[in-house]
N, C-alpha and C. Protein backbone atom coordinates (compact mmCIF):
# COMPACT_ATOMS: atom_id res chain seq x y z
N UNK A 1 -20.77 145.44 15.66
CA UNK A 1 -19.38 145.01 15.62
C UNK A 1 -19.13 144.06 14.44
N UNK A 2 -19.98 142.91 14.06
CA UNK A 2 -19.63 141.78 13.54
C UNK A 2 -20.04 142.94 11.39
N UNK A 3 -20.99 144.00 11.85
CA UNK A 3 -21.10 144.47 10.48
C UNK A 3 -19.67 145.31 10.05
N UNK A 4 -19.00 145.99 11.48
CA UNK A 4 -17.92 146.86 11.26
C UNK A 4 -16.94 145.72 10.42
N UNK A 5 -16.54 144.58 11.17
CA UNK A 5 -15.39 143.64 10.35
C UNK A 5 -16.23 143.24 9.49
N UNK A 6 -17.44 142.79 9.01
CA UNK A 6 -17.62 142.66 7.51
C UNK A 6 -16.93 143.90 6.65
N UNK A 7 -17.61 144.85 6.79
CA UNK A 7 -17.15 146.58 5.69
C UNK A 7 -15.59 146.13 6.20
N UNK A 8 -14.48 145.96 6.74
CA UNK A 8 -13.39 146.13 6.81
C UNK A 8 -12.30 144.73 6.04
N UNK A 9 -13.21 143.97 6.04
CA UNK A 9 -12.48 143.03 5.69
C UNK A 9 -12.82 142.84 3.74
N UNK A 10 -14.25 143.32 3.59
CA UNK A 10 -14.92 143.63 1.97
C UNK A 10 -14.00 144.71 1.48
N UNK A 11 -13.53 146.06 2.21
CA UNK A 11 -12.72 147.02 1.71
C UNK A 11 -11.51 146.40 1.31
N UNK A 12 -10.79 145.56 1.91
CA UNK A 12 -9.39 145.18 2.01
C UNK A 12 -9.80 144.52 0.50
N UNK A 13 -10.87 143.38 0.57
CA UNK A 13 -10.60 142.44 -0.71
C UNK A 13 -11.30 143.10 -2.06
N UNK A 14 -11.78 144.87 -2.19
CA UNK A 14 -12.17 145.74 -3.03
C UNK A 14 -10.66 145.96 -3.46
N UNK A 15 -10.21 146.68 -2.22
CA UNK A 15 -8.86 147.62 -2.25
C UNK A 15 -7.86 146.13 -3.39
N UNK A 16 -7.83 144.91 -3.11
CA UNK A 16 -7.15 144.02 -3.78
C UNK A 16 -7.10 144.18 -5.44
N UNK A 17 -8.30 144.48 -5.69
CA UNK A 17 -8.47 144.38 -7.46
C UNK A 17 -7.30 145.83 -8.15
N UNK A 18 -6.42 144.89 -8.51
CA UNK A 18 -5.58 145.67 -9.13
C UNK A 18 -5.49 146.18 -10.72
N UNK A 19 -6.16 147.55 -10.84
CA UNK A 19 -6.89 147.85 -12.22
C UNK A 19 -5.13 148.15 -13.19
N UNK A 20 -4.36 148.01 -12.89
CA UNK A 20 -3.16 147.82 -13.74
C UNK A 20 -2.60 147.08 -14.01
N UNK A 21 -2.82 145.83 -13.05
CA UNK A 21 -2.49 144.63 -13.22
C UNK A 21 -3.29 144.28 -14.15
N UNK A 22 -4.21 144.41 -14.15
CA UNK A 22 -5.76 143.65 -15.11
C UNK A 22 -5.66 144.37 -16.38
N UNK A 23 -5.62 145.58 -16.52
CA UNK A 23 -5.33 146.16 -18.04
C UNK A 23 -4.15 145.85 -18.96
N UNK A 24 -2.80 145.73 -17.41
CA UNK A 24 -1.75 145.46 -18.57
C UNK A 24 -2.11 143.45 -19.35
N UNK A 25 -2.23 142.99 -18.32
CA UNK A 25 -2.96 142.04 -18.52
C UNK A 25 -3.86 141.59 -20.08
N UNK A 26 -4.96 142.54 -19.62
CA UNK A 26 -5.75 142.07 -21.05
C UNK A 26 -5.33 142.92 -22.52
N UNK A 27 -4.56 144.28 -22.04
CA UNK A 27 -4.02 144.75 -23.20
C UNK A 27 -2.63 144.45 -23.98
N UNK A 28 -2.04 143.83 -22.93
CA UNK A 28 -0.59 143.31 -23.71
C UNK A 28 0.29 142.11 -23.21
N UNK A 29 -0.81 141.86 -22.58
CA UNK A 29 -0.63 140.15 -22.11
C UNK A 29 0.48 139.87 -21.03
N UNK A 30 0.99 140.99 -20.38
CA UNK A 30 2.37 141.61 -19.38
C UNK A 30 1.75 141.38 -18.13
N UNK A 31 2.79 141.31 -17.12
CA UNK A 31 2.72 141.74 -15.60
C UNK A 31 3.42 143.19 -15.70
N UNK A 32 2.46 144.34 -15.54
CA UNK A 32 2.93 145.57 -15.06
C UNK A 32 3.95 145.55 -13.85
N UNK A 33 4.53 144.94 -13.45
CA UNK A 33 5.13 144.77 -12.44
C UNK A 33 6.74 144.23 -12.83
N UNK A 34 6.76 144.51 -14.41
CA UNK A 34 7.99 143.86 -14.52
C UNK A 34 8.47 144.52 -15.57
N UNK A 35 7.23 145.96 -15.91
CA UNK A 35 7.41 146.92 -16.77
C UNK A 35 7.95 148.04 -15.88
N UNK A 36 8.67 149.00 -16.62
CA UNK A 36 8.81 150.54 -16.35
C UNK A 36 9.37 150.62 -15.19
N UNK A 37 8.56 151.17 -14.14
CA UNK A 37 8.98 151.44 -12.40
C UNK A 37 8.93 150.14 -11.91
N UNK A 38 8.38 149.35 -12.62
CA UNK A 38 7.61 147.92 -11.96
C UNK A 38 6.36 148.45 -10.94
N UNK A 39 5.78 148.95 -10.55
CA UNK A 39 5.05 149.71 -9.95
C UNK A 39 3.76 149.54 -10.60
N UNK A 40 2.79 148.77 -9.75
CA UNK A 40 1.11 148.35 -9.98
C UNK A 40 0.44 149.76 -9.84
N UNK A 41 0.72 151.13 -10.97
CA UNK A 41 -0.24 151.96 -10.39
C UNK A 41 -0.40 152.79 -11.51
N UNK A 42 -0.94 153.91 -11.45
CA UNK A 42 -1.29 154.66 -12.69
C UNK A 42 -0.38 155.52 -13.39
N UNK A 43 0.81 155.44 -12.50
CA UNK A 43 1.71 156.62 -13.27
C UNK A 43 2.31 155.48 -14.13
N UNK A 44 2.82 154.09 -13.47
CA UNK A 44 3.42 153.41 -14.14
C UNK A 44 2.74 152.90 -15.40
N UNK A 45 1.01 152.89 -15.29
CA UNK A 45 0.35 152.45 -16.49
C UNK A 45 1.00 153.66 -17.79
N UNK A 46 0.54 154.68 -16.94
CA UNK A 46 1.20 155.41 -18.24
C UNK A 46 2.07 155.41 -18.86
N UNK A 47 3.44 155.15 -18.18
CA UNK A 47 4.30 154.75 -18.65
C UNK A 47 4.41 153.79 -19.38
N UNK A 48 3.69 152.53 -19.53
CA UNK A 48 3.66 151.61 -19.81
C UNK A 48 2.83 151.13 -21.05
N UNK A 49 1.42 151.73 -20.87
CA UNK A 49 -0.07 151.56 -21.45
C UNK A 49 0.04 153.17 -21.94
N UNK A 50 0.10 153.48 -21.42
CA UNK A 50 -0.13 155.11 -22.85
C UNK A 50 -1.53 155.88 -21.44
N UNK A 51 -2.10 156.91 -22.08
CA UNK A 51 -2.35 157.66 -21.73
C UNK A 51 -4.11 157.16 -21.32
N UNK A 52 -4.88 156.64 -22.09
CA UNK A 52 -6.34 156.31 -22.10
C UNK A 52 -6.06 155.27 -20.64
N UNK A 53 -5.45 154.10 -20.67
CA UNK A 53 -5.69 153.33 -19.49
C UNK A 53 -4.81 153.82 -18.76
N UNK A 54 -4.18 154.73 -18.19
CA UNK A 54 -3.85 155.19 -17.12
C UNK A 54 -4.61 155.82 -16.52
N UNK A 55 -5.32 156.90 -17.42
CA UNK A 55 -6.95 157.43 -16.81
C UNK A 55 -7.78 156.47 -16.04
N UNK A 56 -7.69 155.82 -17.22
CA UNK A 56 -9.08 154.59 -16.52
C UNK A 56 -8.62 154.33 -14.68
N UNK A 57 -7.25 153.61 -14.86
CA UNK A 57 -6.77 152.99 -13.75
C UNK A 57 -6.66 154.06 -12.33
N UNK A 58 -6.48 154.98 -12.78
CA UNK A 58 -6.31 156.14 -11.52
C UNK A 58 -7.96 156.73 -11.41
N UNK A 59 -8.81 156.72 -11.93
CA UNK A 59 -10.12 156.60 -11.95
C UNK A 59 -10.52 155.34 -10.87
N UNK A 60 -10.82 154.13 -11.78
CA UNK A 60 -11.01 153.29 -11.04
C UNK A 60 -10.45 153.23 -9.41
N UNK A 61 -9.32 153.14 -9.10
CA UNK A 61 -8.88 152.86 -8.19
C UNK A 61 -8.63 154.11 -7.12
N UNK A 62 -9.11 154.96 -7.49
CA UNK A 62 -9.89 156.26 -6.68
C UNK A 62 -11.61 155.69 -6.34
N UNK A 63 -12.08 155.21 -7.27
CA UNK A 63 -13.32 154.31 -6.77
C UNK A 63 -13.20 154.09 -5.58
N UNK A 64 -12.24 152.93 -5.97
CA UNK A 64 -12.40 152.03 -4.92
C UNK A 64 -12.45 152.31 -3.15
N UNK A 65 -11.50 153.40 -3.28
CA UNK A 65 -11.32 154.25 -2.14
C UNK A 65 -12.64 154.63 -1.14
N UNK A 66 -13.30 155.22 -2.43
CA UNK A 66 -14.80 155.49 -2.24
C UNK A 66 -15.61 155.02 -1.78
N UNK A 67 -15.68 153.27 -2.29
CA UNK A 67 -16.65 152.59 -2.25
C UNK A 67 -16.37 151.73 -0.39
N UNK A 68 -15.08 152.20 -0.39
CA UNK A 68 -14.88 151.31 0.78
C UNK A 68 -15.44 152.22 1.55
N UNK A 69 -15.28 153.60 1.81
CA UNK A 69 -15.78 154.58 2.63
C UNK A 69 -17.16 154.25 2.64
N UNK A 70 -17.94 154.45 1.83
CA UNK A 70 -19.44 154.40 1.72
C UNK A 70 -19.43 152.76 2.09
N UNK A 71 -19.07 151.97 1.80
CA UNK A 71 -19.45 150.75 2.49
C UNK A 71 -19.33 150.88 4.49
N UNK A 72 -18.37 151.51 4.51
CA UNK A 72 -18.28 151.72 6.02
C UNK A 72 -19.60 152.65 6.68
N UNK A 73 -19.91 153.56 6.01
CA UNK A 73 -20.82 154.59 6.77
C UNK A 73 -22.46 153.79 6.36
N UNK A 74 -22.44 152.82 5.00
CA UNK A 74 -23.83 152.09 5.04
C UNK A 74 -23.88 151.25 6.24
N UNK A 75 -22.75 150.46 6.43
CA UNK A 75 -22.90 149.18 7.33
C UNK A 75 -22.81 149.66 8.64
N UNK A 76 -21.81 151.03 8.92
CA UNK A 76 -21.69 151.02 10.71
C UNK A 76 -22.01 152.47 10.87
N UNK A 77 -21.85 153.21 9.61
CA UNK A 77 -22.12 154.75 10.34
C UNK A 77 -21.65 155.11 11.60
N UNK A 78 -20.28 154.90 11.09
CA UNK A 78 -19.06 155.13 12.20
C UNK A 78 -18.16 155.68 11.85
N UNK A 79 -17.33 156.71 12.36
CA UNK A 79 -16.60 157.60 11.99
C UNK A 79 -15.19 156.71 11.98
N UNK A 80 -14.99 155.97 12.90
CA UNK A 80 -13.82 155.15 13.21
C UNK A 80 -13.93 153.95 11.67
N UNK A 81 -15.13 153.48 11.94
CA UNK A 81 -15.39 152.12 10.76
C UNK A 81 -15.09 152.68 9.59
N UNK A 82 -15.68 153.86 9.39
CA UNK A 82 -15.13 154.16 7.82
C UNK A 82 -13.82 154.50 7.42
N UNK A 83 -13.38 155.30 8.28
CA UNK A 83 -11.43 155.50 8.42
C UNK A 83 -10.96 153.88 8.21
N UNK A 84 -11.43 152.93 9.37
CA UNK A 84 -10.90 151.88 9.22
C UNK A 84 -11.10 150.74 7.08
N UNK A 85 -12.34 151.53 6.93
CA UNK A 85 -12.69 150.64 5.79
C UNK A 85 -11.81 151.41 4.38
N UNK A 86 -11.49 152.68 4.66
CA UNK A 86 -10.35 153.65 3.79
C UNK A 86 -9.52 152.71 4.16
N UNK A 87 -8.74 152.70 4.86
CA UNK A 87 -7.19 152.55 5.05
C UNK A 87 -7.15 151.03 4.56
N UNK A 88 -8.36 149.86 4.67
CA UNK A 88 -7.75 148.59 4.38
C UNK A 88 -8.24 148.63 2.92
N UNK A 89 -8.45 149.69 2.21
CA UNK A 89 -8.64 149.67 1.00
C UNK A 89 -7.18 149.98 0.51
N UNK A 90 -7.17 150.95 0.86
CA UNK A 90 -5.76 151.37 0.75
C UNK A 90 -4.71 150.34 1.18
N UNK A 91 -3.92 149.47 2.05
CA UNK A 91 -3.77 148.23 2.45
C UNK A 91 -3.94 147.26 1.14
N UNK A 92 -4.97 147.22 0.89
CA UNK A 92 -5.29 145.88 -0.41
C UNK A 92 -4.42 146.18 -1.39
N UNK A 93 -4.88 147.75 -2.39
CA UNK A 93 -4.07 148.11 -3.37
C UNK A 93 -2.22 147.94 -3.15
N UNK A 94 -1.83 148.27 -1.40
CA UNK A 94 -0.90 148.07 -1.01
C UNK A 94 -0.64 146.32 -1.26
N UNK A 95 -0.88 146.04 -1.05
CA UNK A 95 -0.83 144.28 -0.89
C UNK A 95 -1.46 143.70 -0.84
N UNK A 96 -2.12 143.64 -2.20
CA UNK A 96 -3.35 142.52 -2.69
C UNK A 96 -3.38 141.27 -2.94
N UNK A 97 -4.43 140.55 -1.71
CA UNK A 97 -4.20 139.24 -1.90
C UNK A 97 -4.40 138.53 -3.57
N UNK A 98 -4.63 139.07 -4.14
CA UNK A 98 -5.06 138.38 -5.16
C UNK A 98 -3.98 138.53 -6.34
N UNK A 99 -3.04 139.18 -5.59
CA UNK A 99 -1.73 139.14 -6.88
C UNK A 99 -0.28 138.86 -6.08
N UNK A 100 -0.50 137.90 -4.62
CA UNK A 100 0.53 137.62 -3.78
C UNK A 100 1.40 138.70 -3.62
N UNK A 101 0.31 139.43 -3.18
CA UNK A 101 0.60 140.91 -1.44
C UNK A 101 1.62 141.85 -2.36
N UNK A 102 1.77 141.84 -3.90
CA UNK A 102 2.50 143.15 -4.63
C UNK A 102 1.77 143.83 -5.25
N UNK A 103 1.52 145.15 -4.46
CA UNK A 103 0.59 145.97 -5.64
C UNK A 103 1.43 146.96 -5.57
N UNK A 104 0.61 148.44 -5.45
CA UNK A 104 0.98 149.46 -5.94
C UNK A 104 1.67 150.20 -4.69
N UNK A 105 1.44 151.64 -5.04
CA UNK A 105 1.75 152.93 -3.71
C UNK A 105 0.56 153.56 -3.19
N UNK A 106 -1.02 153.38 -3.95
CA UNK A 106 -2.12 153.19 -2.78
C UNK A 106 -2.74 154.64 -3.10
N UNK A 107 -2.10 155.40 -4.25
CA UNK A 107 -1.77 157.13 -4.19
C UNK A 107 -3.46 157.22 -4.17
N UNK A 108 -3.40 156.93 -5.72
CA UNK A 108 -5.14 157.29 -6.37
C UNK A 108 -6.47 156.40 -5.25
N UNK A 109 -6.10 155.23 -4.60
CA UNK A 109 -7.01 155.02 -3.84
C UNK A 109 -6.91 156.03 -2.44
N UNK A 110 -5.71 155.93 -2.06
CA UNK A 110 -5.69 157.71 -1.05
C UNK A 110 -6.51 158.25 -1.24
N UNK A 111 -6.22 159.49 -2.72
CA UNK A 111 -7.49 160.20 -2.91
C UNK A 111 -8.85 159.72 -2.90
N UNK A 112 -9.45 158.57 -3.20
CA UNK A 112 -10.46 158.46 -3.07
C UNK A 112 -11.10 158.32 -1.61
N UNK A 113 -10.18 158.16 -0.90
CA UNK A 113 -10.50 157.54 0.70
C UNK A 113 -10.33 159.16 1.13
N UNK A 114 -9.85 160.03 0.74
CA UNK A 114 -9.77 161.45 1.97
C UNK A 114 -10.87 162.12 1.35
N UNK A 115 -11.38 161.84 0.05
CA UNK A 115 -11.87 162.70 -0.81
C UNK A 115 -13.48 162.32 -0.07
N UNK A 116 -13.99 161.39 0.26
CA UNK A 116 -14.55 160.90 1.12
C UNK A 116 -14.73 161.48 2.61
N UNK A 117 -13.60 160.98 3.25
CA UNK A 117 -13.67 161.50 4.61
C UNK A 117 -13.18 162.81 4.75
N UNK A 118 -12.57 163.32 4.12
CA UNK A 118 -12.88 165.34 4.32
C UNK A 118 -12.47 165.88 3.27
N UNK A 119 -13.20 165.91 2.40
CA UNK A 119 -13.48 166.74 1.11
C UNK A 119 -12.55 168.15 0.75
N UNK A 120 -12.95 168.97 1.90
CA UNK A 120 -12.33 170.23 1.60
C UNK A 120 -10.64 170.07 1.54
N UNK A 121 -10.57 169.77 2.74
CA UNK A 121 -9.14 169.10 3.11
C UNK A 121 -8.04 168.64 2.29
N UNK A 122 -9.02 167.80 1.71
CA UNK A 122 -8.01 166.53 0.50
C UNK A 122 -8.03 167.77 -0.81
N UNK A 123 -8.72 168.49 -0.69
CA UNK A 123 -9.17 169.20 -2.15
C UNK A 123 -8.00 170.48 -2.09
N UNK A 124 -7.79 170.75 -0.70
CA UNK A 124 -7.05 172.00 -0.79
C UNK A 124 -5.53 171.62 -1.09
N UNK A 125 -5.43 170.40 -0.11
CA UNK A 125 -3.58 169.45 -0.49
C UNK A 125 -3.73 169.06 -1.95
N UNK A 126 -4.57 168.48 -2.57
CA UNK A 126 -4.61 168.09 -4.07
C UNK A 126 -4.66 169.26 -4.41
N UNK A 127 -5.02 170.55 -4.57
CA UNK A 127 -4.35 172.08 -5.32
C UNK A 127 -2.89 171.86 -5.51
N UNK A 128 -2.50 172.23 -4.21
CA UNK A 128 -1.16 172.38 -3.93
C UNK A 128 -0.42 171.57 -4.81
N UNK A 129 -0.96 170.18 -4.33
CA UNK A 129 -0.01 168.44 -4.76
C UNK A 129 0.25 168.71 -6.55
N UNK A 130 -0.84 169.17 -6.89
CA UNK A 130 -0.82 169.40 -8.35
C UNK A 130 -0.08 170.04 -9.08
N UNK A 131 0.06 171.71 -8.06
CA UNK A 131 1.00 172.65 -8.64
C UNK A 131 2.07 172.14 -8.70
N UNK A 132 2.34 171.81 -7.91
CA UNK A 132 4.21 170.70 -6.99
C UNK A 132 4.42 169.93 -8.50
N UNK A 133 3.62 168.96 -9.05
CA UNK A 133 3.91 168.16 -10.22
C UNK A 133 4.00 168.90 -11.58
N UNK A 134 3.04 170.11 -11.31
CA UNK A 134 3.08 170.63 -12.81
C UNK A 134 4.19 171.35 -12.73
N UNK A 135 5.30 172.00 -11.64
CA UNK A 135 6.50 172.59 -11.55
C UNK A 135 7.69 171.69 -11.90
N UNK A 136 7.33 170.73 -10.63
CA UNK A 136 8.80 170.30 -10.82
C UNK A 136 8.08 168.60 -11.70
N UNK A 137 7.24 168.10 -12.05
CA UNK A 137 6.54 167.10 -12.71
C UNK A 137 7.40 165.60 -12.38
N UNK A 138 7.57 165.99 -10.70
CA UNK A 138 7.20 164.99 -9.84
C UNK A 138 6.52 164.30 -9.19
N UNK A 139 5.29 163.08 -9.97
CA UNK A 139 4.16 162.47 -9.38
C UNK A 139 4.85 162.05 -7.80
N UNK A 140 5.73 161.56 -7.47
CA UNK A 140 5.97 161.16 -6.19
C UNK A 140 5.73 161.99 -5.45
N UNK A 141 6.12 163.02 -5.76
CA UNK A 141 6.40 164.28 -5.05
C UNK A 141 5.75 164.95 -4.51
N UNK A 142 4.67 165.33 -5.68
CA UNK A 142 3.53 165.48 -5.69
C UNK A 142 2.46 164.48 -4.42
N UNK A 143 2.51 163.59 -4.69
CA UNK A 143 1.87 162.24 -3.85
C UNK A 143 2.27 162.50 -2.24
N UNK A 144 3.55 162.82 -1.92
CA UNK A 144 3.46 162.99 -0.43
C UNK A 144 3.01 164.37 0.00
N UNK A 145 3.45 165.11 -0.82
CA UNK A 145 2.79 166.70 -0.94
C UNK A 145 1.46 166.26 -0.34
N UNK A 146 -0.01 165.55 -0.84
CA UNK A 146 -0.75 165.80 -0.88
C UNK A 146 -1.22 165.14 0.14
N UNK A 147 -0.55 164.12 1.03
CA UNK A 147 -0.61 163.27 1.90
C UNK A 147 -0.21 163.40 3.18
N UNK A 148 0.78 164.74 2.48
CA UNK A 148 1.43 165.45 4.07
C UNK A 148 0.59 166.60 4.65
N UNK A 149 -0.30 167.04 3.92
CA UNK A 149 -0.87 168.05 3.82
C UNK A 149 -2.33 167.93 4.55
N UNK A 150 -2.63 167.16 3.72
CA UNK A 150 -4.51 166.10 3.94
C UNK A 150 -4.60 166.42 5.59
N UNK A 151 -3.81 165.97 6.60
CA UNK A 151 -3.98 165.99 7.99
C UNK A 151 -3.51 167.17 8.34
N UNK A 152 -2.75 168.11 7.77
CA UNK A 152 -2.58 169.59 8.42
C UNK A 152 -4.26 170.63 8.27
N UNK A 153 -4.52 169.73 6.80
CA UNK A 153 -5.69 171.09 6.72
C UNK A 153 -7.17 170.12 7.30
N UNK A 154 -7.03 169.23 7.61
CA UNK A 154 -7.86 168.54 8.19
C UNK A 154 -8.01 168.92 9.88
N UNK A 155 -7.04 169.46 10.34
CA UNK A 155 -7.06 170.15 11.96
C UNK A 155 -7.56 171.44 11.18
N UNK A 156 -7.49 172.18 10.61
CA UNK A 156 -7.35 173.91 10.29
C UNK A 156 -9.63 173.58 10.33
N UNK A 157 -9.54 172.74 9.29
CA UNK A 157 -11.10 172.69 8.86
C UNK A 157 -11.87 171.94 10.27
N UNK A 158 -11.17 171.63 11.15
CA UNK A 158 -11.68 170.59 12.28
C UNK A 158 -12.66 169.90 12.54
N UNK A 159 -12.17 168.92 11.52
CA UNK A 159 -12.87 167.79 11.35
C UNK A 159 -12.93 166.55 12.42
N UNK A 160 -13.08 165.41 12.39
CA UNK A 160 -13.00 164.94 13.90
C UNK A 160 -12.17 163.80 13.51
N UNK A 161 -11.90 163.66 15.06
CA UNK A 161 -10.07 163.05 15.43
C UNK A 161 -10.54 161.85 14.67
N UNK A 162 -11.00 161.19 14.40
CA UNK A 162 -10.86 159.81 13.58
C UNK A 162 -10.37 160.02 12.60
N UNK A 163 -11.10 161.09 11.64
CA UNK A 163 -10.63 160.97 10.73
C UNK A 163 -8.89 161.99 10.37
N UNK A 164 -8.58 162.88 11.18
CA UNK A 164 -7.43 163.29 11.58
C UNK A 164 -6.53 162.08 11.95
N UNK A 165 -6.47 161.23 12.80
CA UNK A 165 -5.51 159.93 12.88
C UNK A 165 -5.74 159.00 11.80
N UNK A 166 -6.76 158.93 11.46
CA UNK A 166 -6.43 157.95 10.55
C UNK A 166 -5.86 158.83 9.07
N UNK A 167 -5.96 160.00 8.86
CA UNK A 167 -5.26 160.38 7.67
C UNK A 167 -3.79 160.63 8.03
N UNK A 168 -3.31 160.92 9.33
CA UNK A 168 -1.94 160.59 9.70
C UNK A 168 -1.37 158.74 9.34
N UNK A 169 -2.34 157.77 9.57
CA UNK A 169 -1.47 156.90 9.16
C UNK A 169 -1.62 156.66 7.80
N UNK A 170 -2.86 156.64 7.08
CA UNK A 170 -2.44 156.98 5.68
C UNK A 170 -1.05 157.64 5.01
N UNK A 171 -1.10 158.97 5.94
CA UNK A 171 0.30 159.63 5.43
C UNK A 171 1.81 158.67 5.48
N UNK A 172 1.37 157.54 6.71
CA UNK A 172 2.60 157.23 7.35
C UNK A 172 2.41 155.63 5.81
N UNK A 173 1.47 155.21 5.55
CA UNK A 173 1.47 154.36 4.58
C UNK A 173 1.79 155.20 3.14
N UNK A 174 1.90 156.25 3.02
CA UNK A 174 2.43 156.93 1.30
C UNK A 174 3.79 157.20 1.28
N UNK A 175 3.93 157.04 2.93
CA UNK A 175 5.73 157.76 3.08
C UNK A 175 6.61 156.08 2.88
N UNK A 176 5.92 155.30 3.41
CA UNK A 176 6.67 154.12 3.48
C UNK A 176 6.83 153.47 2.39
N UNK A 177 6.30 153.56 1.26
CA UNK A 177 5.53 152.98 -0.02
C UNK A 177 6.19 153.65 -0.78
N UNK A 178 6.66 155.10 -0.48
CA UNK A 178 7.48 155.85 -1.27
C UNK A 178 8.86 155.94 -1.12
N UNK A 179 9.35 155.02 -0.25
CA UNK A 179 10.87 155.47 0.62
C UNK A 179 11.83 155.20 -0.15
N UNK A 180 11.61 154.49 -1.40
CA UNK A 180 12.82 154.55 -2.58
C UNK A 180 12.49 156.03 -3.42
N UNK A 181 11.12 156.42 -3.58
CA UNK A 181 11.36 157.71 -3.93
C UNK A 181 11.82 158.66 -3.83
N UNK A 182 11.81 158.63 -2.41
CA UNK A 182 12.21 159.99 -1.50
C UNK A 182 13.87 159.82 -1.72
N UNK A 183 14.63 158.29 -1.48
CA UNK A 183 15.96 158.78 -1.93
C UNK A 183 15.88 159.14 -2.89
N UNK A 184 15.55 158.61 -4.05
CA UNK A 184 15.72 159.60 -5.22
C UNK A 184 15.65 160.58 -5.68
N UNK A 185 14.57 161.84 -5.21
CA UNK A 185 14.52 162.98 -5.13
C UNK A 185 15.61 163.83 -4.00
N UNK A 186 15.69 162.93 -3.37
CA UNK A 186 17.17 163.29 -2.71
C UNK A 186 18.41 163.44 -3.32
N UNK A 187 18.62 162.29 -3.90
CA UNK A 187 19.42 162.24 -4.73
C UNK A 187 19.63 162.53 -6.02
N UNK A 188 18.47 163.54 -6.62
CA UNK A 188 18.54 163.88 -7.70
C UNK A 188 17.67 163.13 -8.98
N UNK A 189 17.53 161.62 -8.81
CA UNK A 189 17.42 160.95 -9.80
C UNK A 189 15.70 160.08 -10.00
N UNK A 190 15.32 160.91 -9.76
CA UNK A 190 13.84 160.49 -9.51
C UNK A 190 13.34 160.96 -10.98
N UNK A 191 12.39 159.74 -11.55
CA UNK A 191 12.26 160.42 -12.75
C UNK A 191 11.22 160.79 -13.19
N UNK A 192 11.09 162.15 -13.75
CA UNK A 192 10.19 163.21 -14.42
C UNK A 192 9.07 162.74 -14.61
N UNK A 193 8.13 163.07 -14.87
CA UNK A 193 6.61 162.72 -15.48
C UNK A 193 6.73 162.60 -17.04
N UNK A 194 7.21 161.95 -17.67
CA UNK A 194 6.71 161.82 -19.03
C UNK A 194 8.21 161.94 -19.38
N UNK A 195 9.24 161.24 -18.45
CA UNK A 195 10.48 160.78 -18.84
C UNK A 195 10.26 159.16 -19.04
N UNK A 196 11.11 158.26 -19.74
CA UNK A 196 11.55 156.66 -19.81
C UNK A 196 12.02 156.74 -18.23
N UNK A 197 11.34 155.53 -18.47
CA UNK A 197 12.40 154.90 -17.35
C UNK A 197 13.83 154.79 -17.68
N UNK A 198 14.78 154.85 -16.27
CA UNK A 198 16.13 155.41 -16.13
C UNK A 198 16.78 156.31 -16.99
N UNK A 199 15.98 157.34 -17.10
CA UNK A 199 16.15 158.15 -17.57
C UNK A 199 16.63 159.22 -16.38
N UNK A 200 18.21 160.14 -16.84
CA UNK A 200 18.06 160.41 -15.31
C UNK A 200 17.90 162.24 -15.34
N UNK A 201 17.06 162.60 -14.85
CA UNK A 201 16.61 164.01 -15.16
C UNK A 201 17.57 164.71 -15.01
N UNK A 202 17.36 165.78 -15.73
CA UNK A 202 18.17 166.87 -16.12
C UNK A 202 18.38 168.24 -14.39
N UNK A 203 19.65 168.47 -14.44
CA UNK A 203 19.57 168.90 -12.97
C UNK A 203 19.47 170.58 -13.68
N UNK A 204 18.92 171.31 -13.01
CA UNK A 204 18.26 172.77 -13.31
C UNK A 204 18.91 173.76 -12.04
């Protein structure tokens, strides 16, 4: 028990290190957070930082995802502990103590946390999630695509209920994180992959 809340409480303060905060940081002396989307995450690096550290940052912070998983299955080799050590990774990037609880939307550490706990699963919604962006070259869009999906093909592949509920609340943390997105793609004005900010896309 006392190793499960160590791995859960180490994930949360992993999940904290905000690799966009820290790049915009040492590369242009900015709070990413007051650039572009304002948004602590990799689409916004790009937007922001160009193309090399947005890699990095959606890299990294897919790590992290990782590392929290594997910290859970070293310390408790528990199906529940490691779901639990994903999601407060995910959580951190969400609201990292170390940049007063504003980070990102949690996307790229997602993937690293399902990519982890069911491989095939996350791999078949990330197909899909991908096509979705390279069509309509909506990262948001894309992002719940792949989040809505993760727990449908996660029953199909039947994997076990831990990790099935806990990728439902994941889903329920990408939907909430995204809920200015979603009006916007509602409303038309959600903007493109490799548009400026307020820039307002072209209706087709």
């Amino acid at each position: 028990m006392v190793y499960s809340i160590i791995a859960i409480m180490a994930s949360y303060l992993i999940g904290s290190i905000s690799f966009s905060l820290l790049f915009a940081k040492w590369l242009r002396g900015i709070d990413i957070r007051q650039h572009g989307s304002g948004n602590a995450g990799a689409t916004n690096t790009l937007r922001v930082l160009g193309k090399g550290p947005a890699i990095c940052v959606l890299l990294l912070d897919a790590v992290k995802g990782i590392i929290a998983v594997l910290l859970g299955w070293w310390l408790a080799d528990n199906a529940w502990v490691m779901v639990g050590c994903g999601i407060a990774a995910i959580a951190g990037h969400n609201w990292p103590v170390y940049f007063r609880f504003r980070g990102g939307k949690g996307i790229a550490t997602t993937i690293g946390v399902l990519a982890m706990l069911a491989f095939w699963p996350a791999f078949t919604a990330g197909v899909l999630a991908i096509a979705s962006i390279v069509w309509k070259r909506y990262v948001s869009l894309g992002s719940l695509i792949f989040t809505l999906l993760t727990p449908v093909f996660i029953l199909i592949f039947r994997y076990e209920w831990p990790i099935f509920w806990g990728s439902l609340l994941i889903c329920a943390f990408a939907f909430y994180r995204h809920r200015s997105n979603i009006m916007k793609l509602w409303r038309g004005t959600e903007n493109r992959l490799g548009s400026k900010k307020g820039e307002v896309p072209r209706v087709r």
